[in-house]
Each structure stands twice: as structure tokens, then as C-alpha cells.
C-alpha atoms as a PDB file:
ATOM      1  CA  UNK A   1     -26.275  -7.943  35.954  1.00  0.00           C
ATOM      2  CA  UNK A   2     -22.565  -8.030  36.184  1.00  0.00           C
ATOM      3  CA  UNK A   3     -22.414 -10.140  32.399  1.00  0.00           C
ATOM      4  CA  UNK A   4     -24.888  -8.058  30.962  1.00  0.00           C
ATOM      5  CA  UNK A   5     -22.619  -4.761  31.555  1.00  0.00           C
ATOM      6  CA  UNK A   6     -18.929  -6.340  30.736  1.00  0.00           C
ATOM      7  CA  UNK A   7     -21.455  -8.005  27.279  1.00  0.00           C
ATOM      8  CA  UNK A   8     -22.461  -4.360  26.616  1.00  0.00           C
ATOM      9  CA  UNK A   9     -18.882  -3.253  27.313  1.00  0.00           C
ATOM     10  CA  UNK A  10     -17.270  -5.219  25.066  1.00  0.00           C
ATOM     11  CA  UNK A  11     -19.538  -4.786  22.706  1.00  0.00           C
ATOM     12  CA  UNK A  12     -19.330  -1.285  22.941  1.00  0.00           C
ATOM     13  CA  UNK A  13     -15.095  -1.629  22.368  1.00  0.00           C
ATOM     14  CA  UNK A  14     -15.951  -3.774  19.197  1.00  0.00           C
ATOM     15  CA  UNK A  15     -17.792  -1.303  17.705  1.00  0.00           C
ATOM     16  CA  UNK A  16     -15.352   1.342  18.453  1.00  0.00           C
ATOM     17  CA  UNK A  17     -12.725  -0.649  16.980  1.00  0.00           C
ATOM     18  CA  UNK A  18     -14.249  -1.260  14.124  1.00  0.00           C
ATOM     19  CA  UNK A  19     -15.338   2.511  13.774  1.00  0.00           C
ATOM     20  CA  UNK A  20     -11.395   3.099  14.327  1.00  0.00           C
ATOM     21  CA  UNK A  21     -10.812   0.802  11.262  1.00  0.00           C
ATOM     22  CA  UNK A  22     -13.149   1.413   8.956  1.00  0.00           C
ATOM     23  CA  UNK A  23     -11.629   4.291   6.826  1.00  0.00           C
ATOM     24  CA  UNK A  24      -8.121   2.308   7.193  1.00  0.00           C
ATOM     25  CA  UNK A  25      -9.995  -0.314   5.354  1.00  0.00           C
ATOM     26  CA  UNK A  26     -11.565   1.800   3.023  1.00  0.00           C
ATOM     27  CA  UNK A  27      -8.828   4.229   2.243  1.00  0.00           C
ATOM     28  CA  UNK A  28      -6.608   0.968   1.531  1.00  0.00           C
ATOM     29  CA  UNK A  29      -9.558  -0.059  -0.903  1.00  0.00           C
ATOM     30  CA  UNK A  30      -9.680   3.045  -2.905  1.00  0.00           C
ATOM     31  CA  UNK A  31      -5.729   2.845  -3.090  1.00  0.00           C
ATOM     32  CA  UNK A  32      -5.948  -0.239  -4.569  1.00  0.00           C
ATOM     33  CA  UNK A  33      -8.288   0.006  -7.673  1.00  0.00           C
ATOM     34  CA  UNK A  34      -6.185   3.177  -8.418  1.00  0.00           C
ATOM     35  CA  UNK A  35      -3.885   1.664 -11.084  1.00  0.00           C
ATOM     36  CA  UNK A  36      -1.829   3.519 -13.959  1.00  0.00           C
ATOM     37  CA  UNK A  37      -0.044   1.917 -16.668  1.00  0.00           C
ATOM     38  CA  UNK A  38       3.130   3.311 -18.988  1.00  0.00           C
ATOM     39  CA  UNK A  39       2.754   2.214 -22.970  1.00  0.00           C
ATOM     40  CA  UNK A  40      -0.770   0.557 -24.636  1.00  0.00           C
ATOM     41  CA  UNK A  41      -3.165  -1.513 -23.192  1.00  0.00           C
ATOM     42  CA  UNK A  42      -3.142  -5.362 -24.230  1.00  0.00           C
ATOM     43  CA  UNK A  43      -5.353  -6.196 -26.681  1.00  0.00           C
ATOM     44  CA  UNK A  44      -8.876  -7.102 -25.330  1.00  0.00           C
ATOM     45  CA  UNK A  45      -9.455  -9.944 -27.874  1.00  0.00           C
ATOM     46  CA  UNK A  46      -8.341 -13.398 -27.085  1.00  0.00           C
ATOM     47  CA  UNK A  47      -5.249 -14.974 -28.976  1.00  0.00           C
ATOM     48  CA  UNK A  48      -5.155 -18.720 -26.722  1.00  0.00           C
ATOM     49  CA  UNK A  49      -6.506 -20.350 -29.865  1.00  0.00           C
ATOM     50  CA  UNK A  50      -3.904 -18.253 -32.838  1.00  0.00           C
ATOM     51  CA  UNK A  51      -0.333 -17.802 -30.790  1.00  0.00           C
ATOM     52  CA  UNK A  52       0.663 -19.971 -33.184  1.00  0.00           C
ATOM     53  CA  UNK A  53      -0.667 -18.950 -36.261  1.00  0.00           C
ATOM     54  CA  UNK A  54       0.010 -14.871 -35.031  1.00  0.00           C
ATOM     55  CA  UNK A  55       3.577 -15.804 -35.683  1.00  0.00           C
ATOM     56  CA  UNK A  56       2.975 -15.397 -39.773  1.00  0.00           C
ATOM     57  CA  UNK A  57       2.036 -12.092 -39.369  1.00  0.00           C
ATOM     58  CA  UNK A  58       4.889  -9.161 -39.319  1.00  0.00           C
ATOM     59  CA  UNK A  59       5.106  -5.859 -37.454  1.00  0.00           C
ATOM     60  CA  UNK A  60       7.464  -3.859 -39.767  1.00  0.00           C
ATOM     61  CA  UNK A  61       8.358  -0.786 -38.185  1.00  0.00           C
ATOM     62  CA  UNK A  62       7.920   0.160 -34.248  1.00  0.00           C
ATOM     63  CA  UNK A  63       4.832   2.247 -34.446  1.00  0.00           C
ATOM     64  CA  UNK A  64       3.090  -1.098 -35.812  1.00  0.00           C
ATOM     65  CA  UNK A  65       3.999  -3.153 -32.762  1.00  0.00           C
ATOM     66  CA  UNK A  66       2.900  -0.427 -30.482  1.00  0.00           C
ATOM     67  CA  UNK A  67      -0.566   0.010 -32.539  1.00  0.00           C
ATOM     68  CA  UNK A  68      -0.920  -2.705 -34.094  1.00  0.00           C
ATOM     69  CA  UNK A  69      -1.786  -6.361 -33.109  1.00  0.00           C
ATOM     70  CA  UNK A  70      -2.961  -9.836 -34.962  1.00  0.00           C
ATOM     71  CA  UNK A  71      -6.248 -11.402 -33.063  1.00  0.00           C
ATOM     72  CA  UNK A  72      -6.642 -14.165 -35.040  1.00  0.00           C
ATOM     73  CA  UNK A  73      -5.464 -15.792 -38.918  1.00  0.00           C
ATOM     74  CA  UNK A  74      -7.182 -17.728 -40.877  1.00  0.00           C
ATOM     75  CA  UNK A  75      -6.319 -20.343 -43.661  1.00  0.00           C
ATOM     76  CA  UNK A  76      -7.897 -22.575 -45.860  1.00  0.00           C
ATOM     77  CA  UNK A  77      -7.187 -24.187 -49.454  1.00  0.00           C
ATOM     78  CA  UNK A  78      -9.749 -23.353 -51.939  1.00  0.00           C
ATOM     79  CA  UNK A  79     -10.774 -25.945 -54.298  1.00  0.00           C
ATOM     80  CA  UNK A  80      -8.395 -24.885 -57.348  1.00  0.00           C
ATOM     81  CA  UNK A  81      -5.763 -25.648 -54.880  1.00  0.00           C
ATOM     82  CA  UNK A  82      -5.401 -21.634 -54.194  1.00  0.00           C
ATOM     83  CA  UNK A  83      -4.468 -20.582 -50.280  1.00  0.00           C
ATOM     84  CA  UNK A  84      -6.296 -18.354 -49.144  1.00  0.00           C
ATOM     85  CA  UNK A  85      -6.207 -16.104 -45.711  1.00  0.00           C
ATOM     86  CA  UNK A  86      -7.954 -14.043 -43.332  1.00  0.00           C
ATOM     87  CA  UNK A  87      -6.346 -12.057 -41.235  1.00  0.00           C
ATOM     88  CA  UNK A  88      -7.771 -10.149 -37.634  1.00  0.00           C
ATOM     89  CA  UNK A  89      -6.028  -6.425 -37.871  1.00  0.00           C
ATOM     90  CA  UNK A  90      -6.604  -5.004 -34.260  1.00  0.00           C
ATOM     91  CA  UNK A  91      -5.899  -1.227 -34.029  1.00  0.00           C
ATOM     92  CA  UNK A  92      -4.739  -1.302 -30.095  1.00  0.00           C
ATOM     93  CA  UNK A  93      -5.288   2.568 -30.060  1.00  0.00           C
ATOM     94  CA  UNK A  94      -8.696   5.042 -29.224  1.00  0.00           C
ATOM     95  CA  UNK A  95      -7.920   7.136 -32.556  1.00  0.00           C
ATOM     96  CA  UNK A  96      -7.994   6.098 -36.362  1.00  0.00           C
ATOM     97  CA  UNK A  97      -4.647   5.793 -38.404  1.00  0.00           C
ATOM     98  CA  UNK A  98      -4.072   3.733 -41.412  1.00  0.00           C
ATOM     99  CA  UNK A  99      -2.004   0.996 -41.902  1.00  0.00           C
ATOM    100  CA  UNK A 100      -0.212  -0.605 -44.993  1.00  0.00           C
ATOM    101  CA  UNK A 101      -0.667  -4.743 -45.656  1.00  0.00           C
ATOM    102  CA  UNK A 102       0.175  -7.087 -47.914  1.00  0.00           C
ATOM    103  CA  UNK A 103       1.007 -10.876 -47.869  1.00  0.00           C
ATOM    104  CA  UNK A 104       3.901 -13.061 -49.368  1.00  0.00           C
ATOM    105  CA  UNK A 105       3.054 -16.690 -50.553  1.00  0.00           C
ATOM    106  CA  UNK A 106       5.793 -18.747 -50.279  1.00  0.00           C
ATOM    107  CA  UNK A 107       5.640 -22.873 -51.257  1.00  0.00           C
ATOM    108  CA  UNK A 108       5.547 -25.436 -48.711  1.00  0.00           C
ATOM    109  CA  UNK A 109       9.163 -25.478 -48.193  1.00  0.00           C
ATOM    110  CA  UNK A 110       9.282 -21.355 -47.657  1.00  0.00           C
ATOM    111  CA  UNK A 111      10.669 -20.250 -50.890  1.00  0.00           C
ATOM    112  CA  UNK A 112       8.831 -17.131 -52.620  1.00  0.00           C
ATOM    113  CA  UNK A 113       6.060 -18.477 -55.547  1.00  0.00           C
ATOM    114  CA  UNK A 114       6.213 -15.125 -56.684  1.00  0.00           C
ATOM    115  CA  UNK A 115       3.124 -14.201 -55.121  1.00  0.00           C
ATOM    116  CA  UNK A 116       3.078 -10.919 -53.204  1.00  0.00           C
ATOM    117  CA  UNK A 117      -0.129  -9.246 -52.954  1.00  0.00           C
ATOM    118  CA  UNK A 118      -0.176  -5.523 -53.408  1.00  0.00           C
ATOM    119  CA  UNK A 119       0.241  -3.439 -50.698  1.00  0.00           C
ATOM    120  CA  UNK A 120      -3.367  -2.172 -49.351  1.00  0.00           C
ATOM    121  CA  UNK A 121      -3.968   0.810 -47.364  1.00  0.00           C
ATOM    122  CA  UNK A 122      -6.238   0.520 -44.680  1.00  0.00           C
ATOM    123  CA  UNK A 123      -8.013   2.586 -42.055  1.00  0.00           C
ATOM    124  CA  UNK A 124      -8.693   1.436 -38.792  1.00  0.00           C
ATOM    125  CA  UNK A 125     -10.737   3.056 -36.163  1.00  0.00           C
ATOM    126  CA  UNK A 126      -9.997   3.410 -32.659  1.00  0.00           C
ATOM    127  CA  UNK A 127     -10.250   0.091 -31.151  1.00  0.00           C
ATOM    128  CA  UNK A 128     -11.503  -2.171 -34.153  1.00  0.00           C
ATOM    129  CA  UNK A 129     -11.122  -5.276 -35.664  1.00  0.00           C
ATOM    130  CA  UNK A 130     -10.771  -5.567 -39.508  1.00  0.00           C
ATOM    131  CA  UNK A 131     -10.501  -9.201 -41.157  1.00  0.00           C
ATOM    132  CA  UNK A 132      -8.394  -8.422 -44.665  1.00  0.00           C
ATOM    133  CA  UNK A 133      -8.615 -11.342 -46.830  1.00  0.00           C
ATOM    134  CA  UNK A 134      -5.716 -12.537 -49.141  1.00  0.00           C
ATOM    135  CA  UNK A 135      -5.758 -15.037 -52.129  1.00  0.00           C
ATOM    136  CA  UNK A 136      -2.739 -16.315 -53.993  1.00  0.00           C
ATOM    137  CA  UNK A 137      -2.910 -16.222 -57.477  1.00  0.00           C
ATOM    138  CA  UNK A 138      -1.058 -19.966 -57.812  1.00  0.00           C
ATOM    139  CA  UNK A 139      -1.664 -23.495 -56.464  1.00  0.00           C
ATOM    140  CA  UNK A 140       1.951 -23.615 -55.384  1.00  0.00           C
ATOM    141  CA  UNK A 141       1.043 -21.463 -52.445  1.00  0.00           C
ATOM    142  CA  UNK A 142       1.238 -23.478 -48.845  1.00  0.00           C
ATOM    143  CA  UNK A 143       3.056 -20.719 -46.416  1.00  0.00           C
ATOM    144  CA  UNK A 144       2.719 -17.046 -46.286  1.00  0.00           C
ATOM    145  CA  UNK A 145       4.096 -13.912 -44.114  1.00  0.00           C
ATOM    146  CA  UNK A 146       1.541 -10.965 -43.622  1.00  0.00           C
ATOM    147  CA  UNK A 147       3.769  -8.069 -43.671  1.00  0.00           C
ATOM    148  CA  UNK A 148       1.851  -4.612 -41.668  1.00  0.00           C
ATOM    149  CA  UNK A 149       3.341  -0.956 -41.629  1.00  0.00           C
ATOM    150  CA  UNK A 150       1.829   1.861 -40.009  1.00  0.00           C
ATOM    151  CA  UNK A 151       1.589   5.122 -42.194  1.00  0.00           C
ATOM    152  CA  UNK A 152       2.851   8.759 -40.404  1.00  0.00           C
END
């Protein structure tokens, strides 16, 4: 009899224990999936496969880097020898705004082919993706620099 009351005894202090911790536990829970962050959220696409190809594409002016992000390019030499790309435009924002974009062609060694496309406007919406597709006009084309500007 003796065992059965200090089993029931303890058990008893367990539970009490446990009651004791509980909203410790919780409260530290709740805490914890509270999170805040200064400046824009990173860009929910993946860039593990086009770090290295992001690095042709240029963020002009601040309001661009802050917006503005490259998810993915895209290159391939069309059978007149032309280059021609696709770039991913991410708007990193919840609201529309519209960017400007063009692209340089440059030969294989970097120097201008005198190739610039003109500058596009575009709109993006709040979180979107656009691919924007440039062609040079030469077969000299081999490099390039995407050039992006974000509009007042």
C-alpha cells in the first residue's frame, strides 16, 4: 500500500510540474514564430542553378535592387548564328510598378557590336515573374549585359 501512495504521489508532482510548465513552454513557442524583418523579402524563386548567369544582368539605380531581382537567364544561339536571351524579371514587391530594360550585345571578347536593344517599358505586378526575350540583330553577338531601371 505504501508504493501505491508514494506511485500516486509522485505522479501527482509530475503532473503538477508539468501543469507549472506548460504556458512557459507555450508562451516561449508563440515568441518564437513571432518574427519581423527591416527591408524586402528574398525572392521566393530559386537562383542555385543561374548565380552565375544573374551576374549579366544590371540593377541601375537603387530602387531596382530593392524591387527588382533576376530568377533565372537564358541563352541560346539561333541558327543564323544570332544570340538570343531570356531573361526572369521578378518584381520582389506586393504592388505593380514598371520597370525600364534593354540589353547590350557585346562580341566574345566584350567589346560593343553595336547592338543595344531599345529600351522597353514594362509592368510588373506584385510578386510576378516576366521572361523578356532579347535578340541581337548580328552574328557577332556572344556576351551581353541586361541593363533594368525602375520608373518613379
Amino acid at each position: 500500500m505504501r508504493t501505491s501512495v508514494t506511485f500516486a504521489l509522485a505522479a501527482r508532482a509530475r503532473l503538477a510540474a508539468a501543469n507549472r510548465l506548460f504556458p512557459v513552454v507555450l508562451t516561449a513557442v508563440f515568441l518564437a514564430g513571432c518574427q519581423s524583418t527591416l527591408g524586402p523579402s528574398e525572392p521566393l524563386d530559386t537562383t542555385k542553378y543561374t548565380i552565375e548567369n544573374t551576374s549579366k544582368f544590371e540593377l541601375l539605380d537603387q530602387a531596382a535592387q530593392v524591387s527588382v531581382t533576376c530568377t533565372g537567364l537564358q541563352e541560346r544561339i539561333l541558327p543564323d548564328g544570332r544570340l538570343e536571351v531570356v531573361a526572369n524579371v521578378k518584381n520582389r514587391e506586393n504592388h505593380p510598378f514598371q520597370i525600364q530594360i534593354n540589353c547590350v550585345f557585346m562580341d566574345e571578347r566584350g567589346f560593343s557590336t553595336n547592338d543595344e536593344t531599345p529600351v522597353r517599358t514594362l509592368t510588373l505586378t506584385g510578386n510576378s515573374t516576366e521572361a523578356v526575350k532579347f535578340t541581337s540583330v548580328n552574328n557577332l553577338a556572344r556576351k551581353y549585359t541586361i541593363r533594368v531601371r525602375k520608373l518613379p
